[in-house]
C-alpha atoms as a PDB file:
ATOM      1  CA  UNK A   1     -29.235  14.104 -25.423  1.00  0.00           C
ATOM      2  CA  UNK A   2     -26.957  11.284 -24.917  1.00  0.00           C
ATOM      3  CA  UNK A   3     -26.236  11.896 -20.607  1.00  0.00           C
ATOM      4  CA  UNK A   4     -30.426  12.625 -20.151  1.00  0.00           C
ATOM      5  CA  UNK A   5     -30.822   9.225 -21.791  1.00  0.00           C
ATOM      6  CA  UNK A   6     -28.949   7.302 -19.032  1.00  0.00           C
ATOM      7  CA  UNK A   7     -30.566   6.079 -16.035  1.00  0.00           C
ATOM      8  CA  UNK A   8     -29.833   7.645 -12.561  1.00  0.00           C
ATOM      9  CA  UNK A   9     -27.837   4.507 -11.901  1.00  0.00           C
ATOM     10  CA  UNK A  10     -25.562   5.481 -15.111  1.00  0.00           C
ATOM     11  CA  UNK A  11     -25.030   8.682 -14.472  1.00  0.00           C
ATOM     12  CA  UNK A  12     -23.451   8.230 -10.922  1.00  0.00           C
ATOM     13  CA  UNK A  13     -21.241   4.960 -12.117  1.00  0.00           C
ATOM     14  CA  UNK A  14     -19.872   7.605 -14.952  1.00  0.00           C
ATOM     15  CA  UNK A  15     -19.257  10.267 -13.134  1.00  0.00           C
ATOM     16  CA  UNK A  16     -17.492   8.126 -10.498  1.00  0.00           C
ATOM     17  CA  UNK A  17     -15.902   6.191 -13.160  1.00  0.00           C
ATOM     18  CA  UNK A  18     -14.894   9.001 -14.834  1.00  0.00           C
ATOM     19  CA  UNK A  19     -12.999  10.711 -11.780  1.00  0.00           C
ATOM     20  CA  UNK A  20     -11.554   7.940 -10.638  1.00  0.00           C
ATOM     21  CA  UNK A  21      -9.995   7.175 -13.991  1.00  0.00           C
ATOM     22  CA  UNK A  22      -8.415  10.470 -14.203  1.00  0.00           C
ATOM     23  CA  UNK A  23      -7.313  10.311 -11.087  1.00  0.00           C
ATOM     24  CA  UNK A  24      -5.690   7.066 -11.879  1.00  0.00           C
ATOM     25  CA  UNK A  25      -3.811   8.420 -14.725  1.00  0.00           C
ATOM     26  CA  UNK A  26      -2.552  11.402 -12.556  1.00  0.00           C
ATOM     27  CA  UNK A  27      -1.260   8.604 -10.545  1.00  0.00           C
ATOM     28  CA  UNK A  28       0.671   6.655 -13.484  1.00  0.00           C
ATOM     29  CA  UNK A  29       2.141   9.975 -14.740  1.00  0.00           C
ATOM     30  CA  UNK A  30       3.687  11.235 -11.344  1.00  0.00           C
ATOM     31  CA  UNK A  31       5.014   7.667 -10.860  1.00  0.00           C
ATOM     32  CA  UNK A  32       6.427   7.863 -14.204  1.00  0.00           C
ATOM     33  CA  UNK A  33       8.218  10.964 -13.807  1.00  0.00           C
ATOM     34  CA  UNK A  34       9.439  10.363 -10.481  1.00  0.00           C
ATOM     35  CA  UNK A  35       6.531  12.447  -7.976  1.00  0.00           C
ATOM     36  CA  UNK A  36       5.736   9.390  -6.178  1.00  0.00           C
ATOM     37  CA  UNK A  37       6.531  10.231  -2.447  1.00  0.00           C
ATOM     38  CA  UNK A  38       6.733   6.417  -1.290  1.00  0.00           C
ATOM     39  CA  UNK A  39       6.874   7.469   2.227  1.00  0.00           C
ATOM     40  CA  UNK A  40       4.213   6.357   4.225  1.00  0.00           C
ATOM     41  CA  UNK A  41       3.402   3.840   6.343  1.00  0.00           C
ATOM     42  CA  UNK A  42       0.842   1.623   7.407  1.00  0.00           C
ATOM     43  CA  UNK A  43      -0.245  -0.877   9.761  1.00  0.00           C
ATOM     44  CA  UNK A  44      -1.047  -4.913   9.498  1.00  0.00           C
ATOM     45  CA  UNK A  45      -2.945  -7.610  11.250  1.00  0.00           C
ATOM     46  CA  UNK A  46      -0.561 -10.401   9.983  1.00  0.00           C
ATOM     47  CA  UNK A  47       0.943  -9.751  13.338  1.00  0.00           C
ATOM     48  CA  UNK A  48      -2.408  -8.734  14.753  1.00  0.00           C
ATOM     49  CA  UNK A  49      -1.183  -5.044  14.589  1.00  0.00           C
ATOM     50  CA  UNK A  50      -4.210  -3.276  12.968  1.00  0.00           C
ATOM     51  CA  UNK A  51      -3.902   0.349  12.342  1.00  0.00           C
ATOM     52  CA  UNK A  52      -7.281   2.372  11.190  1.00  0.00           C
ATOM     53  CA  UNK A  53      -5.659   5.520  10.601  1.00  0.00           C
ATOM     54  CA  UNK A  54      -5.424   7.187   7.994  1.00  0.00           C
ATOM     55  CA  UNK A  55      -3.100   9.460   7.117  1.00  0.00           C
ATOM     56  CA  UNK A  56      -3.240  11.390   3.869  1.00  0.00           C
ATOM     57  CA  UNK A  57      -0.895  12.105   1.013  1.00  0.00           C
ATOM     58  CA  UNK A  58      -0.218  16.408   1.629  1.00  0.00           C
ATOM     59  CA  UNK A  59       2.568  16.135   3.979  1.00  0.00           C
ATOM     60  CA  UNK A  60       5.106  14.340   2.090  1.00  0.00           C
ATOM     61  CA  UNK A  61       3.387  10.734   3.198  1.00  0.00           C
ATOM     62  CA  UNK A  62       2.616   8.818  -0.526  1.00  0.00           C
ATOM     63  CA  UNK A  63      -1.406   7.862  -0.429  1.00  0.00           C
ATOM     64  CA  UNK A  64      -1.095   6.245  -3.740  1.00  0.00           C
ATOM     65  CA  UNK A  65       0.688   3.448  -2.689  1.00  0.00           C
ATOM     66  CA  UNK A  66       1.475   2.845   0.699  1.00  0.00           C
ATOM     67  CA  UNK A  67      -0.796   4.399   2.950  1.00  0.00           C
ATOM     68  CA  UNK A  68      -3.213   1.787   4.069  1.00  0.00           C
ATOM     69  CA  UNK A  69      -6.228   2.125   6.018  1.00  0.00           C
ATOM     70  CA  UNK A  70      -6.531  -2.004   6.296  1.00  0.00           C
ATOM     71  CA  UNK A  71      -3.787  -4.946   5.233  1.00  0.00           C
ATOM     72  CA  UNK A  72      -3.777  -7.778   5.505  1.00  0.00           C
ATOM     73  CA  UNK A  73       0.096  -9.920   6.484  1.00  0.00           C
ATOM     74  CA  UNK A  74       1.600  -6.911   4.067  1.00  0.00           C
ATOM     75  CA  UNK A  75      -1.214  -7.085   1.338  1.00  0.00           C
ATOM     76  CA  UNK A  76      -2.512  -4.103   1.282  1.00  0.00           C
ATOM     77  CA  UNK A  77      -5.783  -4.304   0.679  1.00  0.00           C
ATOM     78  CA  UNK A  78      -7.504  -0.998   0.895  1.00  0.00           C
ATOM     79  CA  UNK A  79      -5.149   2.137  -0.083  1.00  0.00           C
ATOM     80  CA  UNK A  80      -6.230   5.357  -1.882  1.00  0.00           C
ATOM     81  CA  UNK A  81      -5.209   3.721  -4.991  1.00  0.00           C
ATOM     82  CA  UNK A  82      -7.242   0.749  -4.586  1.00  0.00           C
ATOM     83  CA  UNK A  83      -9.783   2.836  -4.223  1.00  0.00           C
ATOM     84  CA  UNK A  84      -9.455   4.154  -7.353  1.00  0.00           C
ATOM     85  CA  UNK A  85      -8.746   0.854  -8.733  1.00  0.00           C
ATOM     86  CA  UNK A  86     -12.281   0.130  -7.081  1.00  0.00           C
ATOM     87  CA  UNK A  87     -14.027   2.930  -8.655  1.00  0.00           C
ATOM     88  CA  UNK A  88     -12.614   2.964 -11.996  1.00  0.00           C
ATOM     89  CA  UNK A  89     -13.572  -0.419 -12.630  1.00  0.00           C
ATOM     90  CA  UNK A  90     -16.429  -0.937 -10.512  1.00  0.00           C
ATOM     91  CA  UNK A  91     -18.442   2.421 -11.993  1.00  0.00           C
ATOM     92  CA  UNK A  92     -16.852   1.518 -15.983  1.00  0.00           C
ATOM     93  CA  UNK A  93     -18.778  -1.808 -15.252  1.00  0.00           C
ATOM     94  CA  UNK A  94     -21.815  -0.878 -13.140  1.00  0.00           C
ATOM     95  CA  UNK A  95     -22.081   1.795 -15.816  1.00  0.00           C
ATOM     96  CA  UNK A  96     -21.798  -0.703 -18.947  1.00  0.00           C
ATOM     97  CA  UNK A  97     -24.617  -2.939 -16.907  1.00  0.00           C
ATOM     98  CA  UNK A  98     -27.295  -1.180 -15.703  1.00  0.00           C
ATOM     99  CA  UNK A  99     -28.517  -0.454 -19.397  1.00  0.00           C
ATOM    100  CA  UNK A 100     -29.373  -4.220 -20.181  1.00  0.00           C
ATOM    101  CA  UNK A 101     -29.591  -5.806 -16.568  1.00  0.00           C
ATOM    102  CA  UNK A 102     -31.355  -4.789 -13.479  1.00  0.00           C
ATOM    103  CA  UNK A 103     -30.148  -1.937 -11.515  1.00  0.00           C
ATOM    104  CA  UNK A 104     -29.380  -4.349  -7.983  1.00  0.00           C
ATOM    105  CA  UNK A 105     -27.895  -6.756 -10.091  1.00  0.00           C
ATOM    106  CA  UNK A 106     -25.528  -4.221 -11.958  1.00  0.00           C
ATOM    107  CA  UNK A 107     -24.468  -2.435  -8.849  1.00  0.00           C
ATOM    108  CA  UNK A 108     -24.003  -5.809  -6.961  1.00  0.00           C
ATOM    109  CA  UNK A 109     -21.624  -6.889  -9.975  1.00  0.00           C
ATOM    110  CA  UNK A 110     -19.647  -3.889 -10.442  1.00  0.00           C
ATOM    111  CA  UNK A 111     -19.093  -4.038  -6.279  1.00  0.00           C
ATOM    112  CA  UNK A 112     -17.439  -7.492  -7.242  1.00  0.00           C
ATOM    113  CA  UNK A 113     -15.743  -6.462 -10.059  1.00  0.00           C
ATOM    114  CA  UNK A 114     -14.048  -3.160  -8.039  1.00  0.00           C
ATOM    115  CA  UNK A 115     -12.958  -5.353  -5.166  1.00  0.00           C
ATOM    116  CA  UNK A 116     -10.909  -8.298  -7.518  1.00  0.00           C
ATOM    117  CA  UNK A 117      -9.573  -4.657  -8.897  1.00  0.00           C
ATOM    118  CA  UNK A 118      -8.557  -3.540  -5.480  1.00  0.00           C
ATOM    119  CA  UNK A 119      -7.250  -6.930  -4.589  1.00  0.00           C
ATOM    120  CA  UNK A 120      -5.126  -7.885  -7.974  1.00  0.00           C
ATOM    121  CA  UNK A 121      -3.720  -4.213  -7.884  1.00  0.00           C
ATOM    122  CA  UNK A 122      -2.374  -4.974  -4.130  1.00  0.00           C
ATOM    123  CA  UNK A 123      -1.022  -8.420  -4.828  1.00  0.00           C
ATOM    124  CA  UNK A 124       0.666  -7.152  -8.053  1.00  0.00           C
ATOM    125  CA  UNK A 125       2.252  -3.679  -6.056  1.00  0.00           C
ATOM    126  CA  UNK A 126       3.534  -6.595  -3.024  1.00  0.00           C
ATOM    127  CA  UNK A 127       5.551  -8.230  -5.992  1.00  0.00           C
ATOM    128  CA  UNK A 128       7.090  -5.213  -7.311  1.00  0.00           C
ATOM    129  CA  UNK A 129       7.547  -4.146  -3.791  1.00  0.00           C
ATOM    130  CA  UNK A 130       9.390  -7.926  -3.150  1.00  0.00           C
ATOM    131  CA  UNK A 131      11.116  -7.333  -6.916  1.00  0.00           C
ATOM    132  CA  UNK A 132      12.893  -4.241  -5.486  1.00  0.00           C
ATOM    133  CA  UNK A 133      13.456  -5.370  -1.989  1.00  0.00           C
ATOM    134  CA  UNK A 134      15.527  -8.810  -3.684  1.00  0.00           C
ATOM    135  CA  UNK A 135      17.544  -7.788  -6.647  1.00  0.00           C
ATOM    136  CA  UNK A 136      21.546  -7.002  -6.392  1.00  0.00           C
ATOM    137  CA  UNK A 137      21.287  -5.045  -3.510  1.00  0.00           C
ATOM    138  CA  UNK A 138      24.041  -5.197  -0.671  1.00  0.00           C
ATOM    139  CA  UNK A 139      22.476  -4.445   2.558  1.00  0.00           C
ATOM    140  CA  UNK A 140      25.584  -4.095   4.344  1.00  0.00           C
ATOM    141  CA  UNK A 141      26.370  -0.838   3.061  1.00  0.00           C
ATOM    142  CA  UNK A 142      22.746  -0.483   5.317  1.00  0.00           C
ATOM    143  CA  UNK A 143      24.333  -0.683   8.780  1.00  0.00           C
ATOM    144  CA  UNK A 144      23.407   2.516  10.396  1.00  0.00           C
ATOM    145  CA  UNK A 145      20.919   3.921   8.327  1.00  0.00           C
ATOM    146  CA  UNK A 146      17.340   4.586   9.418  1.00  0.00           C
ATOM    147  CA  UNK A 147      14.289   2.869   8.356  1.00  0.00           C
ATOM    148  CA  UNK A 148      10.539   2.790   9.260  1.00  0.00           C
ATOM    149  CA  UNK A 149       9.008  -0.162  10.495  1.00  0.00           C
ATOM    150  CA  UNK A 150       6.095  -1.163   8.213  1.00  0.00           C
ATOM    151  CA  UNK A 151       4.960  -4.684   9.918  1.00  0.00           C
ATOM    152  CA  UNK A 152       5.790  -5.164  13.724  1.00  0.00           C
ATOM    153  CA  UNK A 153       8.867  -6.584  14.566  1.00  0.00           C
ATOM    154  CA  UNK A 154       8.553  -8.817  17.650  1.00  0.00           C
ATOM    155  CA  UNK A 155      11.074  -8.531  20.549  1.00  0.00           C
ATOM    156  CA  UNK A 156      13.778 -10.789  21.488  1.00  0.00           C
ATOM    157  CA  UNK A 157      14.234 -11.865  18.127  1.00  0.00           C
ATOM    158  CA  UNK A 158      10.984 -13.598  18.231  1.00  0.00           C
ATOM    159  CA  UNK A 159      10.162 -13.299  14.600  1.00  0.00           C
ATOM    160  CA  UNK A 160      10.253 -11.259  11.742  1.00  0.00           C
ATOM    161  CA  UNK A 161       8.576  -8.030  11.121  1.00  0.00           C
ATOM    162  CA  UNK A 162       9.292  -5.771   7.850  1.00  0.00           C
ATOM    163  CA  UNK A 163      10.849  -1.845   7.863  1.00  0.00           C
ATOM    164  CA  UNK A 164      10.798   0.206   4.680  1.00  0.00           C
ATOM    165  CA  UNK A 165      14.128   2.378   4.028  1.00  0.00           C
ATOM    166  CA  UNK A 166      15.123   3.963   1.389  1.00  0.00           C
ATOM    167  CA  UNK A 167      18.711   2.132   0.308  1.00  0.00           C
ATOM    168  CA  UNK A 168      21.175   2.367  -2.776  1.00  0.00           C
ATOM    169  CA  UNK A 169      18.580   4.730  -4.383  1.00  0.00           C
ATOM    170  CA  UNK A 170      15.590   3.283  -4.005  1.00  0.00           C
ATOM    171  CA  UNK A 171      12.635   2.777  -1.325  1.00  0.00           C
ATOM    172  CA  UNK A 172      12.832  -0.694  -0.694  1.00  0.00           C
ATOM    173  CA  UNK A 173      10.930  -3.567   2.065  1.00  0.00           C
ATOM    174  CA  UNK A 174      12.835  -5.497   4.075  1.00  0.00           C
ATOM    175  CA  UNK A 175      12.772  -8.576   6.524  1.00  0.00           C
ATOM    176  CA  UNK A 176      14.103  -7.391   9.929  1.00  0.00           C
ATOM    177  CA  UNK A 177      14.408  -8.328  13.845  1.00  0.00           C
ATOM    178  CA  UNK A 178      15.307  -6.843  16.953  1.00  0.00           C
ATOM    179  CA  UNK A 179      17.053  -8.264  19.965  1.00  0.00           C
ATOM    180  CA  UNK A 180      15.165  -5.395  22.370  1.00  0.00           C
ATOM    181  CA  UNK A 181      13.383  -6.306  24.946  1.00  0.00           C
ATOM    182  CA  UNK A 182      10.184  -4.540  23.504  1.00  0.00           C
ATOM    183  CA  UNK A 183       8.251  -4.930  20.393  1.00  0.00           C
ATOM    184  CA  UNK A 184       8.413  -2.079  17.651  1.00  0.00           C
ATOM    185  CA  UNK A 185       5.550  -1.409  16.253  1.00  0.00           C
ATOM    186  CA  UNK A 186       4.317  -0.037  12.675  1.00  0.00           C
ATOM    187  CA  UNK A 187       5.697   3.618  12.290  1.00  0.00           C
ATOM    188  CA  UNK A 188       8.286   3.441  14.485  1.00  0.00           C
ATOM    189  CA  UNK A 189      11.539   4.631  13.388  1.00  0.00           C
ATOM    190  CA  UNK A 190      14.434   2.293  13.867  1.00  0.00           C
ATOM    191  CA  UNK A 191      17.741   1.774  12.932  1.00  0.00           C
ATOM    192  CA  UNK A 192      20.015  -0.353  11.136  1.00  0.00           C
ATOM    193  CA  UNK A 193      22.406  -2.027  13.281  1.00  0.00           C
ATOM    194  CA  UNK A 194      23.354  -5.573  11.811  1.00  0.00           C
ATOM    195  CA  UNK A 195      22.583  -8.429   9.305  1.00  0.00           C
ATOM    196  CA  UNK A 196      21.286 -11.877  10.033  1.00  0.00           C
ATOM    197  CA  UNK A 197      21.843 -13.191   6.328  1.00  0.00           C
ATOM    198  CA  UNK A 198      21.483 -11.583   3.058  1.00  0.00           C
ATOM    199  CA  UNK A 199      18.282 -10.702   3.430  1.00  0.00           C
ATOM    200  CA  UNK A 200      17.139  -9.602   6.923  1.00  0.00           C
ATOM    201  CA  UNK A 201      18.182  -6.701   9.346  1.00  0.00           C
ATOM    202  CA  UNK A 202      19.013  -6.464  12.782  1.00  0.00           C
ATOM    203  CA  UNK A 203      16.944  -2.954  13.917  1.00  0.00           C
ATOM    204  CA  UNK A 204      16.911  -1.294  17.224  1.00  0.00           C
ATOM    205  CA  UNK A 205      14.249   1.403  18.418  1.00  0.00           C
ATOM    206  CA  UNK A 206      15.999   5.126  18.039  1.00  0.00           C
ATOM    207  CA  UNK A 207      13.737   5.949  20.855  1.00  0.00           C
ATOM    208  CA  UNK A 208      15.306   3.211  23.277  1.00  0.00           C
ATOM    209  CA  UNK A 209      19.048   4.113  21.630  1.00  0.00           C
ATOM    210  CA  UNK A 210      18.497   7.955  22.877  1.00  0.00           C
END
């Protein structure tokens, strides 16, 4: 029988594989159709903000895309569909390996092989995520909406930090700054008060507005 011919090694990278690759197609579909949430949140350390929680996907928060346990200055390296990115590919070639090489050695390379995966599928979600955020939009018609701030925006206009809001029918990331005298960190809700230029908000903390 074909599955009591594979080694131990094979049999976990398949059924791994296997799962994850499912799981991935789930994925495409509900994006296709319109299911993805887009709603969460995570943290970054390109502001040294680092935020290990993890929040998952059952309360209206999207874990397919933007919940991140680690980033890194907005790339978001490790999300619940990296994952899957990591276990698709590393188990397919773990699995395809460990019949001609030695076990170590086809574990070690389909380890390397998940994490480019992981890392390709974050830089090429950023761009789509910049893509959407740049485009025809007007962000005046912005002013006084709410938004959620996805990297930390430093006080006293000391910088830029990101929020996510959803705008002109779309969830999109942009560049934003506050003239508080208090940072606002990831999660935070904020709202829209101004423009700086085309492309970057002026957000204060609801919190300090109440």
């Amino acid at each position: 029988m074909w599955w009591d011919s594979l080694s131990d090694v094979q049999q976990i990278a398949f059924f791994i594989a296997s799962v994850a690759t499912v799981l991935m197609i789930l994925m495409i579909i509900m994006m296709i159709i319109g299911m993805d949430g887009g709603e969460g949140f995570d943290g970054d350390i390109g502001d040294m903000d680092v935020d290990f929680d993890f929040d998952g996907d059952l309360d209206g928060i999207d874990g397919f895309n933007s919940d991140s346990i680690f980033s890194i200055s907005g790339l978001k390296i490790v999300t619940i569909r990296g994952a899957l990115a990591f276990m698709s590919i590393g188990g397919w070639m773990t699995y395809a390996l460990a019949g001609t090489l030695d076990t170590w050695l086809a574990v070690v390379i389909g380890l390397i092989s998940g994490v480019i995966a992981a890392f390709l599928l974050a830089l090429a979600m950023r761009a789509i995520y910049q893509l959407e955020s740049s485009g025809n939009l007007d962000y005046r018609t912005a002013i006084g909406k709410t938004a959620v701030v996805y990297i930390r925006v430093p006080k006293n206009s000391n910088g830029k930090g990101k929020v996510m809001l959803n705008h002109q029918g779309r969830l999109i990331e942009v560049d934003a700054i506050t003239r508080g005298d208090t940072d606002i960190t990831s999660k935070q809700e904020v709202k829209v008060i101004g423009l700086v230029n085309e492309t970057t908000l002026v957000v204060e903390n609801i919190k300090e507005e109440k």
